[in-house]
C-alpha atoms as a PDB file:
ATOM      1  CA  UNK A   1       0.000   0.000   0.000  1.00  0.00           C
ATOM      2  CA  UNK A   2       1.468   3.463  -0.595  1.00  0.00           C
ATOM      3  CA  UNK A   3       0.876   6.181   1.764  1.00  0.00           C
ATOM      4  CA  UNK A   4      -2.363   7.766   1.585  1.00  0.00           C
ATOM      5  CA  UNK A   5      -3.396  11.745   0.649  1.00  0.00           C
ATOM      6  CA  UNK A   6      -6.389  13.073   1.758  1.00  0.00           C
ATOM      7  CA  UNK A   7      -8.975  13.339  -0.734  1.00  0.00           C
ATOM      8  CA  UNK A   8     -10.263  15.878  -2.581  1.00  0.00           C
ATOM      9  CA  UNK A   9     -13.655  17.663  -1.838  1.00  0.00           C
ATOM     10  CA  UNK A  10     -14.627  16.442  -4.817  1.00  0.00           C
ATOM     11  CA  UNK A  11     -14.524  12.763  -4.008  1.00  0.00           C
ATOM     12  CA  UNK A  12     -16.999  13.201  -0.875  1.00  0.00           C
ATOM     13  CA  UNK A  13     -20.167  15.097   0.306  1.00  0.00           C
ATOM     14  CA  UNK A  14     -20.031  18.362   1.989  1.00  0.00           C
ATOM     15  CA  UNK A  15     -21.243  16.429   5.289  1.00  0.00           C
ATOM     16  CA  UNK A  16     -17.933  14.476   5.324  1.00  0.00           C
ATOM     17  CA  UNK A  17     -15.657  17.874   5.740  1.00  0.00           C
ATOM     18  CA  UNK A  18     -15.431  17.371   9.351  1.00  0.00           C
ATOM     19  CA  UNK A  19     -14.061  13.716   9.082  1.00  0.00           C
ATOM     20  CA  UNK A  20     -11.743  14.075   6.862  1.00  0.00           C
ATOM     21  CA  UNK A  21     -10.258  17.375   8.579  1.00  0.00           C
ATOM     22  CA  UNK A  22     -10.316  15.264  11.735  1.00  0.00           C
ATOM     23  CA  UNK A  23      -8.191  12.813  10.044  1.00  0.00           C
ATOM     24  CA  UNK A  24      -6.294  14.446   7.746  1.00  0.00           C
ATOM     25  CA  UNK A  25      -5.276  16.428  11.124  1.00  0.00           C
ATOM     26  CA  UNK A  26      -3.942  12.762  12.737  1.00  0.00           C
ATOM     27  CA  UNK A  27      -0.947  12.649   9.778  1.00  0.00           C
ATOM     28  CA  UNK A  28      -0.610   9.450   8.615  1.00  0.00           C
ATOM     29  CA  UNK A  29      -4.119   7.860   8.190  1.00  0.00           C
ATOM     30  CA  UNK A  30      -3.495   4.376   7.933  1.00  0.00           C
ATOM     31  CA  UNK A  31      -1.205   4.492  11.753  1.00  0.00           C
ATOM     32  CA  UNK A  32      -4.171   5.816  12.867  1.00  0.00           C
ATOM     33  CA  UNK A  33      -6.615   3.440  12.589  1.00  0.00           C
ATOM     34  CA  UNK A  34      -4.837   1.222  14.883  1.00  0.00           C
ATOM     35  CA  UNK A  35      -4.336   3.982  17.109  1.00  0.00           C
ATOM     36  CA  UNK A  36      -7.336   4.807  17.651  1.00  0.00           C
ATOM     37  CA  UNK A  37      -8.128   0.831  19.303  1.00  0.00           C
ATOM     38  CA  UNK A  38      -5.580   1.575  21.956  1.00  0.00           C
ATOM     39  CA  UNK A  39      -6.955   5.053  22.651  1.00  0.00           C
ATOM     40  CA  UNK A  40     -11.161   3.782  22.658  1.00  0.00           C
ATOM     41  CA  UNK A  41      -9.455   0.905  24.827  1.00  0.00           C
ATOM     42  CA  UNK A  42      -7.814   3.947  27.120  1.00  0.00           C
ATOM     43  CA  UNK A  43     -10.892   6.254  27.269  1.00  0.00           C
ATOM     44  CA  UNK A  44     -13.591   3.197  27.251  1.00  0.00           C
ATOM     45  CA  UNK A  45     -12.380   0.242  28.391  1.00  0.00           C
ATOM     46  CA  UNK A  46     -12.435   0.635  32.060  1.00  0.00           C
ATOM     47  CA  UNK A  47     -15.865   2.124  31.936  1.00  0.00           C
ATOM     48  CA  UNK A  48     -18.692  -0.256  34.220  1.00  0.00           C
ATOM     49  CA  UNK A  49     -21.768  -1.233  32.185  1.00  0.00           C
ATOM     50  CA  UNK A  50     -23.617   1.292  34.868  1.00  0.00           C
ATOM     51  CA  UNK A  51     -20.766   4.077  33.543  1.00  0.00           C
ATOM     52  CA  UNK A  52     -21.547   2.883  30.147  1.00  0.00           C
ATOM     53  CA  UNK A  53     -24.974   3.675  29.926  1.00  0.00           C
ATOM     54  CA  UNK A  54     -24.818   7.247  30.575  1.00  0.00           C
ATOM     55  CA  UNK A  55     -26.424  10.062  28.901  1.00  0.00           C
ATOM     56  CA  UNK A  56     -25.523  13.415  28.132  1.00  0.00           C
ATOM     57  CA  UNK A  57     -29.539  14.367  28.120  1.00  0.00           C
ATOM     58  CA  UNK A  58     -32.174  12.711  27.239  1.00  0.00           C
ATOM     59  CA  UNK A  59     -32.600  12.736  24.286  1.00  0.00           C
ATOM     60  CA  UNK A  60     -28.845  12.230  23.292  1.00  0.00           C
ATOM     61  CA  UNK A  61     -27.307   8.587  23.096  1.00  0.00           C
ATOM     62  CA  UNK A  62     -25.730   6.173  25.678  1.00  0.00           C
ATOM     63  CA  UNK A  63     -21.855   5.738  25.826  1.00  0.00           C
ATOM     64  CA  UNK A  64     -22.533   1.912  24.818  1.00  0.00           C
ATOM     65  CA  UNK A  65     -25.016   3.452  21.645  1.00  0.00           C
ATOM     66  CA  UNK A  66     -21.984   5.512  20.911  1.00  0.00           C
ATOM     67  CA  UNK A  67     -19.678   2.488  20.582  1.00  0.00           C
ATOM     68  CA  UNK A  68     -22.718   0.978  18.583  1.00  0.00           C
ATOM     69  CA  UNK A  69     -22.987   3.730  16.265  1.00  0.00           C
ATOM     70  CA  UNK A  70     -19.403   3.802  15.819  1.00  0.00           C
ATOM     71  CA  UNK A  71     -19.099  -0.290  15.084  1.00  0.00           C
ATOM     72  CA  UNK A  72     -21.962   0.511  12.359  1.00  0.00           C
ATOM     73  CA  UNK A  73     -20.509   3.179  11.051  1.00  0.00           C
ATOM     74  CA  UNK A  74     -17.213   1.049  10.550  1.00  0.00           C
ATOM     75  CA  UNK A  75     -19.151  -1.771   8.935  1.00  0.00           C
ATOM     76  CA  UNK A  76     -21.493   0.698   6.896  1.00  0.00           C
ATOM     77  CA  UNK A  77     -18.408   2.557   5.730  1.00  0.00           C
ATOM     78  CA  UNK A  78     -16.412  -0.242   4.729  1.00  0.00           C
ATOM     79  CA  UNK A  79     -19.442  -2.588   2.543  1.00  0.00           C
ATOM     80  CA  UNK A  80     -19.129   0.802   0.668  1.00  0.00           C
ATOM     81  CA  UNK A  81     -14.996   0.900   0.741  1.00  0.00           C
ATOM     82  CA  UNK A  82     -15.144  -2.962  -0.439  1.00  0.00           C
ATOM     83  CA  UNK A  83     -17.603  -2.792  -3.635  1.00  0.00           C
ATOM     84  CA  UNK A  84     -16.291   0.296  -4.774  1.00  0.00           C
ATOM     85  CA  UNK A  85     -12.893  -0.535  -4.503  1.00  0.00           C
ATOM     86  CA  UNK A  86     -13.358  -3.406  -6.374  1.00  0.00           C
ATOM     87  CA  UNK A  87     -14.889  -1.319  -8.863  1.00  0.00           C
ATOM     88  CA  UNK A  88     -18.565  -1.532  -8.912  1.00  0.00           C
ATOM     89  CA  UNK A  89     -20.470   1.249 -10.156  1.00  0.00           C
ATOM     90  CA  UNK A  90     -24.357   0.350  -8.039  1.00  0.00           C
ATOM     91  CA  UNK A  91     -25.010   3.144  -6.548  1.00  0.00           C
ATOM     92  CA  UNK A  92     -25.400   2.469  -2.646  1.00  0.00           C
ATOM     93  CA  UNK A  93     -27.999   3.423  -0.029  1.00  0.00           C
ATOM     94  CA  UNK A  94     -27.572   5.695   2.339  1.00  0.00           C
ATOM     95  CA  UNK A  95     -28.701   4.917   6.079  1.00  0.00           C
ATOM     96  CA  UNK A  96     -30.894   6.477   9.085  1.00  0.00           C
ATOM     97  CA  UNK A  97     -28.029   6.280  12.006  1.00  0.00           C
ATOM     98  CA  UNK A  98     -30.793   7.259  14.899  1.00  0.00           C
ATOM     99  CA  UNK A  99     -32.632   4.160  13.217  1.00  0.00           C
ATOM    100  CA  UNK A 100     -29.996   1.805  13.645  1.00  0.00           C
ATOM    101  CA  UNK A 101     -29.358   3.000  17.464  1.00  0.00           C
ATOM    102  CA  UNK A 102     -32.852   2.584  18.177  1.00  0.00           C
ATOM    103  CA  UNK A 103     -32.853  -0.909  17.292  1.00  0.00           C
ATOM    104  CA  UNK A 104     -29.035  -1.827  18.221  1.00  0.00           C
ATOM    105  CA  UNK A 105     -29.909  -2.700  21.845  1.00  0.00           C
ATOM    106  CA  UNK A 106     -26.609  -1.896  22.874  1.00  0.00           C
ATOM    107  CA  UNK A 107     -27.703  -0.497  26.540  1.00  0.00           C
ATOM    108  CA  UNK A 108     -28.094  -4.305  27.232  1.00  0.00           C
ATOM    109  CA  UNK A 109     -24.776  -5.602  26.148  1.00  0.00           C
ATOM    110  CA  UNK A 110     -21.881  -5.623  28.281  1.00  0.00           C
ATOM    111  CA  UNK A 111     -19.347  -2.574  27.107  1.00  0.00           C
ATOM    112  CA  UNK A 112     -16.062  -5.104  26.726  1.00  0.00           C
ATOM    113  CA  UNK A 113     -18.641  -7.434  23.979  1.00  0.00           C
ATOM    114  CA  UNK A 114     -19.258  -3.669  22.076  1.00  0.00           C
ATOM    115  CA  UNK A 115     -15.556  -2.716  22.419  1.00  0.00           C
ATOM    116  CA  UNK A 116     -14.605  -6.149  21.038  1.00  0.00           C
ATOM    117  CA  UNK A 117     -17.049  -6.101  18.098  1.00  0.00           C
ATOM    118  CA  UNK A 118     -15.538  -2.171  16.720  1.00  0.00           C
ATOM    119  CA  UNK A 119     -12.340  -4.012  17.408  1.00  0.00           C
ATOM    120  CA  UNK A 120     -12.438  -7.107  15.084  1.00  0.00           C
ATOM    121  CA  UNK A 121     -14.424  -4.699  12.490  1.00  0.00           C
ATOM    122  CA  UNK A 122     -11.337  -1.959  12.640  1.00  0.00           C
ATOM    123  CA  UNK A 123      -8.637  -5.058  12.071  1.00  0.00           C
ATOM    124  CA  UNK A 124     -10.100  -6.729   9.263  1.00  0.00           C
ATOM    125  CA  UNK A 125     -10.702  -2.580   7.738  1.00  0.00           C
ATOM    126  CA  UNK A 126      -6.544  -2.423   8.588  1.00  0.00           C
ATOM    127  CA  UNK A 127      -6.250  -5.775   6.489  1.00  0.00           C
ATOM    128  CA  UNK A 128      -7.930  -4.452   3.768  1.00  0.00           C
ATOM    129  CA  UNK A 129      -7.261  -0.890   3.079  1.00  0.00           C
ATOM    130  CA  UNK A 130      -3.567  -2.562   3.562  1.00  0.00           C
ATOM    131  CA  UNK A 131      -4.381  -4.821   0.884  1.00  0.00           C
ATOM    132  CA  UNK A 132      -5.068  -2.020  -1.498  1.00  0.00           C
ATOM    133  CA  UNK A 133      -3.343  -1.126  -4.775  1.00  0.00           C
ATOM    134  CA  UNK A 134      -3.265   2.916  -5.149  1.00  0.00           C
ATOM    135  CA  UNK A 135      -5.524   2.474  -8.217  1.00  0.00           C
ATOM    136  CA  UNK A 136      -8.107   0.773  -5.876  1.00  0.00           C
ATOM    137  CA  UNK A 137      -8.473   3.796  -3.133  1.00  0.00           C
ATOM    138  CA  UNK A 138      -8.704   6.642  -5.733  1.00  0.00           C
ATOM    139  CA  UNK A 139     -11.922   4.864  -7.343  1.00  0.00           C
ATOM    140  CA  UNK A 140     -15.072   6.616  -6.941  1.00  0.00           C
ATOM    141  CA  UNK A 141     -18.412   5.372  -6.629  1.00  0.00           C
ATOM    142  CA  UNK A 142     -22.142   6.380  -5.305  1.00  0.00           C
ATOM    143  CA  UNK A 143     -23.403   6.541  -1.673  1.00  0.00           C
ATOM    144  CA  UNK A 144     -26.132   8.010  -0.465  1.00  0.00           C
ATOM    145  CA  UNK A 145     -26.851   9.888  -3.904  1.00  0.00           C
ATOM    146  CA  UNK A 146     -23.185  11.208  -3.676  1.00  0.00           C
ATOM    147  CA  UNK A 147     -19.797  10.419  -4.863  1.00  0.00           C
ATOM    148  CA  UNK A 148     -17.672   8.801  -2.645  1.00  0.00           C
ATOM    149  CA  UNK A 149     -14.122   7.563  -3.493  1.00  0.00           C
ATOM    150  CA  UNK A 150     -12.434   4.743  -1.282  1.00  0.00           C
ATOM    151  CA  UNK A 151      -9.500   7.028  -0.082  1.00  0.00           C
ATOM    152  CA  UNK A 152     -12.655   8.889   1.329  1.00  0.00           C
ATOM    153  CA  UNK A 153     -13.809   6.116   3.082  1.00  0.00           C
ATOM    154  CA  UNK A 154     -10.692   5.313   4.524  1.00  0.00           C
ATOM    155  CA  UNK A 155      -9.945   9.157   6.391  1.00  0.00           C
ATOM    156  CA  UNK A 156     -13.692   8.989   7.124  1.00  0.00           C
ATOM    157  CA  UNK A 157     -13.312   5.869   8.792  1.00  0.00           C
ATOM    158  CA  UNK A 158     -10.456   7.238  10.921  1.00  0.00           C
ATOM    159  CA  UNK A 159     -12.616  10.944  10.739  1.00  0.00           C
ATOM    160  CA  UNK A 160     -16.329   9.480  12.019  1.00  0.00           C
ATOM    161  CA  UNK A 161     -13.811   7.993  15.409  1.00  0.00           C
ATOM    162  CA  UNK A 162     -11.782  11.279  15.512  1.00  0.00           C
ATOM    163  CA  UNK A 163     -15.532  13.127  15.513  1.00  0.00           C
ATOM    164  CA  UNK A 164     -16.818  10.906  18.709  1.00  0.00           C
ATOM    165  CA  UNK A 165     -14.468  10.407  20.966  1.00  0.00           C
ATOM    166  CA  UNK A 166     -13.726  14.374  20.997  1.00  0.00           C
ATOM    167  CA  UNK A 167     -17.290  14.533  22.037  1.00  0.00           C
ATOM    168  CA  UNK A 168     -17.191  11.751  24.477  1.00  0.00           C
ATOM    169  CA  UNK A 169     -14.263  12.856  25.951  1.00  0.00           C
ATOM    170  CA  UNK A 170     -15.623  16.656  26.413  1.00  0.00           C
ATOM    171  CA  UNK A 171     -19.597  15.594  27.051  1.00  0.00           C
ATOM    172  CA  UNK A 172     -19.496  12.571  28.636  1.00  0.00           C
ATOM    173  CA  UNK A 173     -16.562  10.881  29.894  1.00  0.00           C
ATOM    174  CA  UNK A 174     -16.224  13.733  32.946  1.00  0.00           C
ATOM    175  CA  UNK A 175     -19.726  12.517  34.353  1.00  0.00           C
ATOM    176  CA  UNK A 176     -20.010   8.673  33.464  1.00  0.00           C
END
């Protein structure tokens, strides 16, 4: 794999500025995605399930429906990084994130189970955007009725983590 740029703003939607800045401001992309399981380990890990489940208000999500967001996110992000870097052209669907936290149940799993699961999703992403020729991460294909190119993807990936822990660390982790 050869070192990553960040993309252009023409290879994302506007509402992915803030994820890429976030990663493009971590340096080298790639070292960061493995960072960031040590530092969600760090900041997360020692949490109780009681700690876990804390809300910033309430209407605002859990720590544990954070993680869950985050572990969709991954896997949402990378079915998209996977068919268009191997260079298919269906556009994809987007999808409703307060949806998916509705329904993810995560309150009611134990923290190390949803810790685990971002985990094994992050390593096989590392294994795969690894496994990536340079041709393969400047594709671009359709998500949500935008394009989206897999170098995107990848500082989006690192971006969407970036986003959340800043706010877990300044919103939540100081009262859990």
């Amino acid at each position: 794999m050869t070192k990553l740029t960040p993309p252009t703003s023409e290879e994302y939607n506007p509402f992915y500025a803030g994820y890429i800045e976030f990663a493009t401001k971590r340096g080298d992309v790639f070292a960061a995605m493995t960072q960031q399981l040590d530092e969600m380990k760090s900041a997360l890990g020692k949490l109780s399930d009681k700690q876990a489940r804390f809300r910033n208000g309430p209407e605002e999500w859990s720590i544990k429906e954070i993680i869950s967001h985050l572990t969709d996110g991954e896997r949402v992000f990378s079915y998209r990084m996977l068919r268009i870097s191997r260079n298919d052209k269906t556009p994809l669907p987007g999808f409703e994130q307060n949806d998916y936290v509705k329904e993810s149940g995560a309150d009611e799993l134990p923290i190390e189970d949803l810790l685990a699961e971002f985990e094994f999703l992050r390593r096989a992403n590392i294994l795969a955007v690894k496994g990536m020729s340079e041709e393969a991460t400047k594709r671009i294909g359709t998500a949500s009725n935008a394009p989206i190119s897999v170098r995107a993807l990848i500082y989006i990936l690192v971006g969407h983590v970036e986003h959340h822990m800043a706010s877990l660390k300044e919103k939540y982790l100081p009262f859990a």
